[in-house]
Each structure stands twice: as C-alpha cells, then as structure tokens.
Protein backbone atom coordinates (compact mmCIF):
# COMPACT_ATOMS: atom_id res chain seq x y z
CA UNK A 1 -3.05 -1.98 -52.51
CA UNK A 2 -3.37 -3.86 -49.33
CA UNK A 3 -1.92 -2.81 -46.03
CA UNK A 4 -0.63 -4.79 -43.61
CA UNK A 5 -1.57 -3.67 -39.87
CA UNK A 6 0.97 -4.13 -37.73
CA UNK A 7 -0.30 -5.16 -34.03
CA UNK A 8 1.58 -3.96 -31.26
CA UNK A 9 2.26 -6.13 -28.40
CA UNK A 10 1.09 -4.09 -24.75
CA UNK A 11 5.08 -4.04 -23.63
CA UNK A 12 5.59 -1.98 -27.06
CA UNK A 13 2.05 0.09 -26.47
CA UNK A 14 2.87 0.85 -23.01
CA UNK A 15 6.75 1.87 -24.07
CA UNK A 16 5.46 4.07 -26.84
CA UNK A 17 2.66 5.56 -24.38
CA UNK A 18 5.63 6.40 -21.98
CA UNK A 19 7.55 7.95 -24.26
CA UNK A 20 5.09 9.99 -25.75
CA UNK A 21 4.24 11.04 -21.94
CA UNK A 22 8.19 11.85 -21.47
CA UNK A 23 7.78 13.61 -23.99
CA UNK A 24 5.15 15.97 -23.29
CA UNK A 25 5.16 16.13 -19.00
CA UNK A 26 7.03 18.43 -17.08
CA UNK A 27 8.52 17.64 -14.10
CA UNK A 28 6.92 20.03 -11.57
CA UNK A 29 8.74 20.79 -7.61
CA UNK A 30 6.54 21.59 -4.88
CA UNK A 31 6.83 24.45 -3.51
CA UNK A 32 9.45 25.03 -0.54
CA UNK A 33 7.13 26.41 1.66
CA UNK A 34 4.80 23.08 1.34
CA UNK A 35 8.15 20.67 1.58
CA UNK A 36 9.27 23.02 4.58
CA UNK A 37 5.64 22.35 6.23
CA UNK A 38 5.86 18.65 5.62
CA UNK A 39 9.65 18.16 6.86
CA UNK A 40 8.33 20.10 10.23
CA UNK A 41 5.60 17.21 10.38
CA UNK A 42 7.31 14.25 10.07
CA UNK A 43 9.61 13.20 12.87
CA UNK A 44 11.30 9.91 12.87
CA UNK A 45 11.37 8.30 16.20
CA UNK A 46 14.80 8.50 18.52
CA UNK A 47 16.76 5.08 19.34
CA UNK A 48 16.24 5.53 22.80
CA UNK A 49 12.47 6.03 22.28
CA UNK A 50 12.21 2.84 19.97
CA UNK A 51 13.58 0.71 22.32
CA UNK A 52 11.54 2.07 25.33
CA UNK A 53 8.56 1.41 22.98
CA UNK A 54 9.89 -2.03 22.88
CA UNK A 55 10.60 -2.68 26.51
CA UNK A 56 7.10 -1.91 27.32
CA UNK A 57 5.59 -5.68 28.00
CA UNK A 58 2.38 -4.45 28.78
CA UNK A 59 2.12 -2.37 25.59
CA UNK A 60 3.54 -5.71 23.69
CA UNK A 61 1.06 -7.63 24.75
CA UNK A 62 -2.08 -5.89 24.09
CA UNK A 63 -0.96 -5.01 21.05
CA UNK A 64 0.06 -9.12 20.48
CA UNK A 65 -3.37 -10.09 21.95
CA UNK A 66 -5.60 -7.90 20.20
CA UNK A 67 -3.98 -8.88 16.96
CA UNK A 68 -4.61 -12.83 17.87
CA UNK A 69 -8.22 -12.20 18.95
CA UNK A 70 -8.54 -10.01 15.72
CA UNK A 71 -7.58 -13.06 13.39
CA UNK A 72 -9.31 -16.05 15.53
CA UNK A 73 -12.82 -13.20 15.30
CA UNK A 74 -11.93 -12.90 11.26
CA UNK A 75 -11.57 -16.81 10.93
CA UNK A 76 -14.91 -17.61 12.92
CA UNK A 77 -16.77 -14.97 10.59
CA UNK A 78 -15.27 -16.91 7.57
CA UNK A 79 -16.03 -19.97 8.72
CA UNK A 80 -19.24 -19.53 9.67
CA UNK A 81 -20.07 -17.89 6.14
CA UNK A 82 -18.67 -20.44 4.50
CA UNK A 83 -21.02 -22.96 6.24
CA UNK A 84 -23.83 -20.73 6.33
CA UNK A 85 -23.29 -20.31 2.21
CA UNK A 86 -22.33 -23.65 1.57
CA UNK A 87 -25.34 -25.27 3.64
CA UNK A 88 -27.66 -23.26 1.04
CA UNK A 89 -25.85 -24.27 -2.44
C-alpha cells in the first residue's frame, strides 16, 4: 500500500499550531496587587502640561538640534565607512 503524504502549507501549520495552543493555554490575570502597583506608576501627562512642554522654544530646539547633529554625525560615519570599505574592495 502506498501512502500519500500530505504537505501542509505554513498558513495551515501555523493555524493548526494555534489551535492546538488554544487548546491547551490558560489564560492567566495578574495579580491585583501587581496591576494596582503598575496603575500607581504610570501617569499620563495633563493638557496643560503638554502644551507647556510644547511652548518651551528652548527645550524645542535642543531637542530639534541634537536630533539634526545626531543624523548629519550618523551619515558622516556611513559615509566614511563606505569609502573607507569600498577603497579596499
């Protein structure tokens, strides 16, 4: 008798895998004292405090200039790899 093997494609491996998983996980809560803690961490931000953040030219601008000096530093690495590298090949 001859078989024929059937070949799944990976959408059909990775739907039976998931399934199978469904199957056999349980969904598990974190405790409330942990969700609690975190909640007491995380604090979003006021209005009034955004937009004083954003009024803040000086602020702005470092943050804007450091950024630009960041990427013209990054390019003149790359480019001076690049013709370091390329120089040698």
């Amino acid at each position: 008798m001859t078989e024929t093997k059937k070949t799944l494609t990976p959408e059909e491996k990775l739907a039976n895998l998931e399934a199978h998983l469904a199957g056999t996980l349980k969904p598990v809560a974190p405790p409330m004292r942990f969700t609690q803690r975190m909640q007491a961490r995380i604090r979003f931000p006021y209005r009034e405090e955004i937009t004083l953040r954003l009024t803040d030219w000086r602020r702005l601008f470092f943050v804007f200039s450091g950024v630009i000096s960041g990427m013209l530093l990054l390019i003149t690495f790359a480019r001076a790899f690049y013709y370091l590298v390329g120089r040698k090949a």
